[in-house]
N, C-alpha and C. Protein backbone atom coordinates (compact mmCIF):
# COMPACT_ATOMS: atom_id res chain seq x y z
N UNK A 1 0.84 -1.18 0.00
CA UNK A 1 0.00 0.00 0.00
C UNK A 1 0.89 1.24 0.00
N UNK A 2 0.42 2.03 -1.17
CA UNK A 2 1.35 3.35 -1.22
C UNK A 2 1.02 4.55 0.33
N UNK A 3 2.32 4.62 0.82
CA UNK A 3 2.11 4.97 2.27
C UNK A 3 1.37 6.93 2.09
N UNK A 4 1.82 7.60 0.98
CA UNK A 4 1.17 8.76 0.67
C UNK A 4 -0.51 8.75 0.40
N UNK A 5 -0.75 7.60 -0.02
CA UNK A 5 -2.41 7.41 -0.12
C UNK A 5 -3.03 7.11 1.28
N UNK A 6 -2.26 6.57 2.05
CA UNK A 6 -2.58 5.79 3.58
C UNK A 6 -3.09 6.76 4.07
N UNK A 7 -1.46 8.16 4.39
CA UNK A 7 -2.14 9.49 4.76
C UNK A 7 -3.09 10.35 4.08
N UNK A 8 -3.22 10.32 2.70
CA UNK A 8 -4.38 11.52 2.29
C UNK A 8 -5.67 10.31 2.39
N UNK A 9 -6.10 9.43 2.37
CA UNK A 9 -7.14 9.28 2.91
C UNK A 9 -7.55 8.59 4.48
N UNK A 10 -6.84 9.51 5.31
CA UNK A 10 -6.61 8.93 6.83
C UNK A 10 -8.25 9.41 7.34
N UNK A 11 -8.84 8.86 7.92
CA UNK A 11 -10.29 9.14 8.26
C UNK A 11 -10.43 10.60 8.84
N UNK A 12 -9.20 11.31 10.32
CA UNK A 12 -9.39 11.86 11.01
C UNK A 12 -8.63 13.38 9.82
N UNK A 13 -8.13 13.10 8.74
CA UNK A 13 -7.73 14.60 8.07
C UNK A 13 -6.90 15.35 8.67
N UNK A 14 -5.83 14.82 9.29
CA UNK A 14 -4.77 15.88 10.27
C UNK A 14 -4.32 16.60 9.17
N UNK A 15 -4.06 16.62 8.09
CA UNK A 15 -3.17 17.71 7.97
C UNK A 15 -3.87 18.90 7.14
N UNK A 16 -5.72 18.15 6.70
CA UNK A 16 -6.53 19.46 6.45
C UNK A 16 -6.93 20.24 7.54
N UNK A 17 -7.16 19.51 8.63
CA UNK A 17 -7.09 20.44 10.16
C UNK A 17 -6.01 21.89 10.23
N UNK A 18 -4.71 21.17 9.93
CA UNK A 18 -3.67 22.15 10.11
C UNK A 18 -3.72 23.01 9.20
N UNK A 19 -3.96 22.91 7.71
CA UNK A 19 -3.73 23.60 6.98
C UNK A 19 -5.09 24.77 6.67
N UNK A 20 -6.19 24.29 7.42
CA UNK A 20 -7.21 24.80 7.62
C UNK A 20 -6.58 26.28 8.44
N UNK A 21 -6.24 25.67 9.80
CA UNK A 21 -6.24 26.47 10.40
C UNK A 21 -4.81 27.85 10.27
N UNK A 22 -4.03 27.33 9.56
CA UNK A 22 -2.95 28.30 9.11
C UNK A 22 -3.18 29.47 7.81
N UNK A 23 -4.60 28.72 7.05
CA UNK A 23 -5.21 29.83 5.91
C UNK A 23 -5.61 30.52 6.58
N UNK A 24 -6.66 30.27 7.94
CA UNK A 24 -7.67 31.19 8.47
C UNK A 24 -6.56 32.19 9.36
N UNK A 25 -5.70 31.67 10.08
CA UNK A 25 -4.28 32.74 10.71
C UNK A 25 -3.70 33.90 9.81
N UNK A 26 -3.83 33.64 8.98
CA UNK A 26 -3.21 34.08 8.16
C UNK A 26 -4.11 35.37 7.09
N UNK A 27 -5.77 34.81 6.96
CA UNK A 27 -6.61 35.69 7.08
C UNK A 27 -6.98 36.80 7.78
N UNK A 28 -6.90 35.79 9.25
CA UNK A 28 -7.31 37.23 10.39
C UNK A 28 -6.38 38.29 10.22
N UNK A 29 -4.97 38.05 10.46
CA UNK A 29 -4.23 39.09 9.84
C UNK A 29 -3.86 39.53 8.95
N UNK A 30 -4.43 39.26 8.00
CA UNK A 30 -4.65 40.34 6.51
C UNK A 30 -5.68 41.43 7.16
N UNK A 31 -6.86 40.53 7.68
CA UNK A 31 -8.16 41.88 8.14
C UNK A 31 -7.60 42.85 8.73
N UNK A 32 -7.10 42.61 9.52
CA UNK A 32 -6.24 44.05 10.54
C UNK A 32 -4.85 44.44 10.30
N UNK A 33 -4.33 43.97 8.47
CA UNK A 33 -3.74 44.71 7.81
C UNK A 33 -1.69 43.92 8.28
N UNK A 34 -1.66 43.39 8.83
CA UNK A 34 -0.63 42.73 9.24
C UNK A 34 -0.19 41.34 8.75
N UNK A 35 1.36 41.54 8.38
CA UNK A 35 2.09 40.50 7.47
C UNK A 35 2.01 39.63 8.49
N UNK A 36 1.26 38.58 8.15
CA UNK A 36 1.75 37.29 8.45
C UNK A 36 2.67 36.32 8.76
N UNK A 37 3.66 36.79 7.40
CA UNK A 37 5.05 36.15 7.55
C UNK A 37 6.24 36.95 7.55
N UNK A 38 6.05 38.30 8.72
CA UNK A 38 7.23 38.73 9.30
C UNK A 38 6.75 38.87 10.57
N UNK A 39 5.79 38.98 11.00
CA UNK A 39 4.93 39.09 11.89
C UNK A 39 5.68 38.80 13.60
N UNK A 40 6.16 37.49 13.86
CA UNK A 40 7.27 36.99 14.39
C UNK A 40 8.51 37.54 14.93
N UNK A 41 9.18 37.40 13.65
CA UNK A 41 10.38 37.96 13.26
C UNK A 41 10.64 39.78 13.62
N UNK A 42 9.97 40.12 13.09
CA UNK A 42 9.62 41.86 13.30
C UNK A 42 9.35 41.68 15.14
N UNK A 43 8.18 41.20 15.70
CA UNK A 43 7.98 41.91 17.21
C UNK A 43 9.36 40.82 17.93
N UNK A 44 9.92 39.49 18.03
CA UNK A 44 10.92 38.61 18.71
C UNK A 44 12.00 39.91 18.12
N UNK A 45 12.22 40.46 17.24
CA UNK A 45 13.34 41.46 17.23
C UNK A 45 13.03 43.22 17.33
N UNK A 46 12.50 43.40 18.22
CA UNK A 46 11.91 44.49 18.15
C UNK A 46 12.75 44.84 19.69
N UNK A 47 12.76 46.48 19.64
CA UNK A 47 13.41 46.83 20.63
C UNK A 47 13.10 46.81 22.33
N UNK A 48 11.70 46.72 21.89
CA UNK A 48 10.50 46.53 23.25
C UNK A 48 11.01 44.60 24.10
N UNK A 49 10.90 43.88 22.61
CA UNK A 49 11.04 42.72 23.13
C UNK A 49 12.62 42.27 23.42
N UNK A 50 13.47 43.29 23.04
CA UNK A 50 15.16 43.25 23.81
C UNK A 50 14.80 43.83 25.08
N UNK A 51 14.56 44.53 25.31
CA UNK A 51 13.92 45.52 26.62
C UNK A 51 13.89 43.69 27.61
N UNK A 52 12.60 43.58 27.28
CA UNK A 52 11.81 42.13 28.23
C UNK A 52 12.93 41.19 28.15
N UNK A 53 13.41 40.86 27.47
CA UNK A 53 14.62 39.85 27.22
C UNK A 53 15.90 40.27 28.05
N UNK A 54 16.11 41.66 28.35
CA UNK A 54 16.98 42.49 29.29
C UNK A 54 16.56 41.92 30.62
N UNK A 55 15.68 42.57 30.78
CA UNK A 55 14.87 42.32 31.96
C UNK A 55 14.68 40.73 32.60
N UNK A 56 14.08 40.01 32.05
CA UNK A 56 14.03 38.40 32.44
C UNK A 56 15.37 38.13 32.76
N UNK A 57 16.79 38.46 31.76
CA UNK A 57 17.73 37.47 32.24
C UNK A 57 18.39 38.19 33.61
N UNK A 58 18.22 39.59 33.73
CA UNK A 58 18.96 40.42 35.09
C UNK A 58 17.85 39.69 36.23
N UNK A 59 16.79 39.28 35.99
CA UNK A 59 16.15 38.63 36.79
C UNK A 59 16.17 37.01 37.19
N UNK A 60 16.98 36.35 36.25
CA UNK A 60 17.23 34.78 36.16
C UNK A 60 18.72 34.94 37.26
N UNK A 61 19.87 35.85 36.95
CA UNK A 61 20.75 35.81 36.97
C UNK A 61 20.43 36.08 39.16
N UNK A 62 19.79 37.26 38.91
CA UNK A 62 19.96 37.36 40.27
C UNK A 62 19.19 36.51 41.24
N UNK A 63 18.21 35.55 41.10
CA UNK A 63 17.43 34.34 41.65
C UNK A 63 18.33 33.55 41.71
N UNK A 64 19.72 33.13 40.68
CA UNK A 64 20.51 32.26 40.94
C UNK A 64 21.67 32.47 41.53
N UNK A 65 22.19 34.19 41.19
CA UNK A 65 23.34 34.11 41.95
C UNK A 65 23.12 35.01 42.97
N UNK A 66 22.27 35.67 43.24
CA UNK A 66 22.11 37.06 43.98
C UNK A 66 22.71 38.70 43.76
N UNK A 67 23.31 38.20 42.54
CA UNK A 67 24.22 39.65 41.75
C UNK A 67 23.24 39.84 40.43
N UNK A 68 23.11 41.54 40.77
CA UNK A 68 22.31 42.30 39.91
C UNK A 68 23.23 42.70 39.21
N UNK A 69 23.44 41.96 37.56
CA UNK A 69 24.04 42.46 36.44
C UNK A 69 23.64 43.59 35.38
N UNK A 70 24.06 44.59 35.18
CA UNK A 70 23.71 45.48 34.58
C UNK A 70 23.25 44.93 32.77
N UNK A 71 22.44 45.48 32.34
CA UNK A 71 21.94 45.06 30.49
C UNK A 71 22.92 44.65 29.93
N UNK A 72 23.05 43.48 29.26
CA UNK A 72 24.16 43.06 28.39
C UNK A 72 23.98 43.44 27.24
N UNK A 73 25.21 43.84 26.36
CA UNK A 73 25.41 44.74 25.56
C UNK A 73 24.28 44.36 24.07
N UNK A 74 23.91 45.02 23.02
CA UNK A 74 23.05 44.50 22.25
C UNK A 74 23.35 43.83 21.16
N UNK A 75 24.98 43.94 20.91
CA UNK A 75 25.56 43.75 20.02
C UNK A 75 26.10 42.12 20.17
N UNK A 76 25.90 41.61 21.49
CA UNK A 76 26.17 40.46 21.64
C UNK A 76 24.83 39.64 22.14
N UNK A 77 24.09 40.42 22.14
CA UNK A 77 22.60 39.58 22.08
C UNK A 77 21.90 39.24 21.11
N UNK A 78 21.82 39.97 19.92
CA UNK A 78 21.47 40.03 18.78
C UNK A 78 21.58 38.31 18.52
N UNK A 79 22.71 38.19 17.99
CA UNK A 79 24.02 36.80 17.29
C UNK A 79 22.92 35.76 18.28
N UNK A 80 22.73 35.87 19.56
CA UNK A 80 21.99 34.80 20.14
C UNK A 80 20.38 34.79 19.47
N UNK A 81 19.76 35.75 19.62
CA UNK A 81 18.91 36.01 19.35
C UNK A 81 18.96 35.26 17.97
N UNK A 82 19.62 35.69 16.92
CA UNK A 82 19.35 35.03 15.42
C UNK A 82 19.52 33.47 15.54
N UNK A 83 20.29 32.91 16.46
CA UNK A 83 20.46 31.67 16.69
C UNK A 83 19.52 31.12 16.90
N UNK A 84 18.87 30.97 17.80
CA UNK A 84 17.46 30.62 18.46
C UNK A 84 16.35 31.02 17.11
N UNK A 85 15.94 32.28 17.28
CA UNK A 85 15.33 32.10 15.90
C UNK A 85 15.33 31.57 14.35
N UNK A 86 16.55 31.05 14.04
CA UNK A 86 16.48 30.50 13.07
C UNK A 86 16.32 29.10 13.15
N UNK A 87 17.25 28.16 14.73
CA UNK A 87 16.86 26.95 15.02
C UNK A 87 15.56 26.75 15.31
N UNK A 88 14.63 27.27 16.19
CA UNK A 88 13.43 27.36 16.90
C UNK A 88 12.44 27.96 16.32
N UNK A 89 11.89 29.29 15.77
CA UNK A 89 10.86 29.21 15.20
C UNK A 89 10.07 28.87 14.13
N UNK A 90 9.28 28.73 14.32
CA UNK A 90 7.67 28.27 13.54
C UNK A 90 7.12 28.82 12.51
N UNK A 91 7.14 30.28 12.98
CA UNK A 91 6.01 31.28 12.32
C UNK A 91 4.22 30.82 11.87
N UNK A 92 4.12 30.40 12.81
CA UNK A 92 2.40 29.94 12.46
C UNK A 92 1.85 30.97 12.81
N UNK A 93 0.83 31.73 12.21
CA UNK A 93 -0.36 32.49 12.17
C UNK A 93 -1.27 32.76 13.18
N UNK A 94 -0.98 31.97 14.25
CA UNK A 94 -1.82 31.85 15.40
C UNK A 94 -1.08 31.41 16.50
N UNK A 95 -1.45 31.85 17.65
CA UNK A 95 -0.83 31.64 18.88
C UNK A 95 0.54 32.70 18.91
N UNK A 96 0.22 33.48 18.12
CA UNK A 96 2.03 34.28 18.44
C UNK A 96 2.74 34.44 19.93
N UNK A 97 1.91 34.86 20.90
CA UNK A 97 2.42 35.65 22.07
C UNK A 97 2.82 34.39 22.38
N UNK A 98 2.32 33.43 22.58
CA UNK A 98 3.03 31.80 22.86
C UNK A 98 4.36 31.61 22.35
N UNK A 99 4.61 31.67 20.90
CA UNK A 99 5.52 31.53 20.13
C UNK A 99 6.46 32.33 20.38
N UNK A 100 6.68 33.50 21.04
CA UNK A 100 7.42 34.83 21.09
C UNK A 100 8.01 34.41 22.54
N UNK A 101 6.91 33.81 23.37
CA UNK A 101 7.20 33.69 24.95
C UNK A 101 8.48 32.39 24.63
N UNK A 102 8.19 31.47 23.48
CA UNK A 102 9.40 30.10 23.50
C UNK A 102 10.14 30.81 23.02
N UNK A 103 10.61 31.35 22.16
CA UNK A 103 11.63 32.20 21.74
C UNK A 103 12.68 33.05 22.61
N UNK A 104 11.90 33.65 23.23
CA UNK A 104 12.24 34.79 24.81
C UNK A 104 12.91 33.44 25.85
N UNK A 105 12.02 32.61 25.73
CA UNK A 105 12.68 31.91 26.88
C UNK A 105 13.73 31.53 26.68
N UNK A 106 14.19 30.23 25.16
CA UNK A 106 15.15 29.77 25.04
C UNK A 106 16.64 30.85 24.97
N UNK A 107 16.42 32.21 24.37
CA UNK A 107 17.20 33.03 24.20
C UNK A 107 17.99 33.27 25.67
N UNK A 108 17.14 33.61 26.51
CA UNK A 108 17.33 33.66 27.98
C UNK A 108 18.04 32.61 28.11
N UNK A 109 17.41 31.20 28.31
CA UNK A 109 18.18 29.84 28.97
C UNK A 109 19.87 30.57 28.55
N UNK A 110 19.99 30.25 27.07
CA UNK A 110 21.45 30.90 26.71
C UNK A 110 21.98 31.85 27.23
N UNK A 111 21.39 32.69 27.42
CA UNK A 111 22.22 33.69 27.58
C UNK A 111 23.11 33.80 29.26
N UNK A 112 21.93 33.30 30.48
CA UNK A 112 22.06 32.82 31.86
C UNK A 112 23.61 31.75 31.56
N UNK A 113 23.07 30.88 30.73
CA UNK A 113 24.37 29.75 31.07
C UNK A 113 25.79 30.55 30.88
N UNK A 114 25.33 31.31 29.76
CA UNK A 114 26.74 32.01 29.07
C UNK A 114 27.26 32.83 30.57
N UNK A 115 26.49 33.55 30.92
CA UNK A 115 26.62 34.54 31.57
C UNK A 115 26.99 34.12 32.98
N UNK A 116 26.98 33.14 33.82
CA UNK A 116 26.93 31.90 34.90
C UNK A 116 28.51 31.53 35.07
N UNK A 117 28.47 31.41 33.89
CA UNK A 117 29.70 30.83 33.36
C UNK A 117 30.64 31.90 33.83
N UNK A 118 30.74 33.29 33.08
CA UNK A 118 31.43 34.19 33.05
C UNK A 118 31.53 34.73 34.66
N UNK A 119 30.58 34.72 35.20
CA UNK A 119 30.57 35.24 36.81
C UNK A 119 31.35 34.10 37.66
N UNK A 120 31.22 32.68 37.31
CA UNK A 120 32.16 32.14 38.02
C UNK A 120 34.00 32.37 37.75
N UNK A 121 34.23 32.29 36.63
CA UNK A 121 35.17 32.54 36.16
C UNK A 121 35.83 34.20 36.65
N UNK A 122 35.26 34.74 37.00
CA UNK A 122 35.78 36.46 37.31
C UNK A 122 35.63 36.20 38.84
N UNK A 123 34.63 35.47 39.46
CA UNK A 123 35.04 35.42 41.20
C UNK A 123 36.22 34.44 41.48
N UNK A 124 36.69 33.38 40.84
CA UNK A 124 38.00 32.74 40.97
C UNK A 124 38.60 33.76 40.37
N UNK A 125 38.90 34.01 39.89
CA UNK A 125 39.59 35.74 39.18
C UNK A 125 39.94 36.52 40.50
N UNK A 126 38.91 37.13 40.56
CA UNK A 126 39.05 37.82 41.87
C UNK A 126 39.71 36.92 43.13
N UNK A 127 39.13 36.24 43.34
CA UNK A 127 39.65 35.17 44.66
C UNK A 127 41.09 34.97 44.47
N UNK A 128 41.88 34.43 43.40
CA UNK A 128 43.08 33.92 43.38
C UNK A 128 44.03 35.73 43.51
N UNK A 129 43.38 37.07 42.82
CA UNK A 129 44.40 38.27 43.11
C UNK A 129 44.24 38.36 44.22
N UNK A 130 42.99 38.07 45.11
CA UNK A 130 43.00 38.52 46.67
C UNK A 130 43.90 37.73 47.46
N UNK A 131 44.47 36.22 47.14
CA UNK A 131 45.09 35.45 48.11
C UNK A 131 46.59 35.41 47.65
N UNK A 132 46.60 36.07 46.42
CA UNK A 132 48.36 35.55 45.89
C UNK A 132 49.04 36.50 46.87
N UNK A 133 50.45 35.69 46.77
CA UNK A 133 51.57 36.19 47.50
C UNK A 133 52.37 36.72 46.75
N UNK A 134 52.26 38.02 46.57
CA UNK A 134 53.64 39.19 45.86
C UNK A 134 54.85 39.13 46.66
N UNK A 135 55.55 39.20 45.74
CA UNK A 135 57.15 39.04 45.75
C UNK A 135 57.31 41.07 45.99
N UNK A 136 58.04 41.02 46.85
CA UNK A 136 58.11 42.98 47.14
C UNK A 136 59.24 43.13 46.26
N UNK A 137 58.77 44.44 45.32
CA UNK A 137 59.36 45.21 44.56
C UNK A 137 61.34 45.18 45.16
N UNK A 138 61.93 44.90 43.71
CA UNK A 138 63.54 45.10 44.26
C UNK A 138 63.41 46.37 44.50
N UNK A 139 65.05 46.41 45.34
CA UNK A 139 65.47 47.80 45.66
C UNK A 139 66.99 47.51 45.08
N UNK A 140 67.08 48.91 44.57
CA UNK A 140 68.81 48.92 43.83
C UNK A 140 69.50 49.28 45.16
N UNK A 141 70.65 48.67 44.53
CA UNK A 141 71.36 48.49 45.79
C UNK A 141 72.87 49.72 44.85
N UNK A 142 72.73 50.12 44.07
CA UNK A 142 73.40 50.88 43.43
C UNK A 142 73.57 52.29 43.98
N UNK A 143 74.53 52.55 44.49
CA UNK A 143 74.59 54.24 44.68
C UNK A 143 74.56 54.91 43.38
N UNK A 144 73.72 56.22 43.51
CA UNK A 144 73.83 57.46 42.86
C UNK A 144 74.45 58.18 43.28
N UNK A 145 75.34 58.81 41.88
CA UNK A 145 75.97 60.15 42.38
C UNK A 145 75.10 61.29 41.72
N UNK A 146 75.17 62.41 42.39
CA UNK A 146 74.41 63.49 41.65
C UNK A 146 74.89 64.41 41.26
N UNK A 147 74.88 64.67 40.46
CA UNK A 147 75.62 66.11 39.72
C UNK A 147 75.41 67.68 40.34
């Protein structure tokens, strides 16, 4: 039995369900004048939603370590940001704020680990200049004469 006929005449129609419902997504926002298929892409990169994405991870960071890190720079959030969005989203027509919230999150997960990482690494940093033992500056043992 040809397995493509199996599925187009499957009793329950899953994939006219889906495709049903991605014409009509895709309708509603034509009515109220909005692209469909940037739709996503445009508000997950929008400056409002770096803002929230600011915000969540200075808030992840300090639940885990208790240090309030100042906004990480945008120029190195971005590069994450395109990462995640190009592995991870969907773009379906419906459910956006859902879709935007997985996006936001996974971006976050990354960015915490990255950032976790870096705070341990700078308190052994710190810890090892606070305990080393300096060798005291020579002294010349050379007389000057002065003119």
């Amino acid at each position: 039995m040809d397995s493509f006929l199996f599925i187009e005449d499957h009793p329950d129609q899953y994939f006219e369900k889906i495709t049903d419902k991605i014409q009509s997504g895709y309708k509603e926002l034509e009515e109220i004048g909005v692209d469909g298929n940037f739709i996503i892409k445009d508000t997950f990169f929008s400056a409002r939603n770096i803002d929230i994405i600011q915000r969540w991870i200075i808030k992840e960071i300090i639940k885990k370590t208790k240090i309030k890190i100042p906004y990480q720079k945008t120029e190195h959030l971005i590069p994450i940001m395109d990462s995640v969005y190009s592995r991870e989203a969907k773009n379906l027509p419906f459910n956006l704020k859902q879709q935007i919230y997985e996006l936001d999150k996974k971006v976050v997960d990354e960015c915490k680990k990255l950032i976790l990482v870096e705070l341990e690494s700078y308190s052994k940093y710190i810890d090892k200049i606070n305990s080393a033992n300096y060798i005291d500056q020579p002294i010349s043992t050379i007389k000057r004469r002065s003119l």
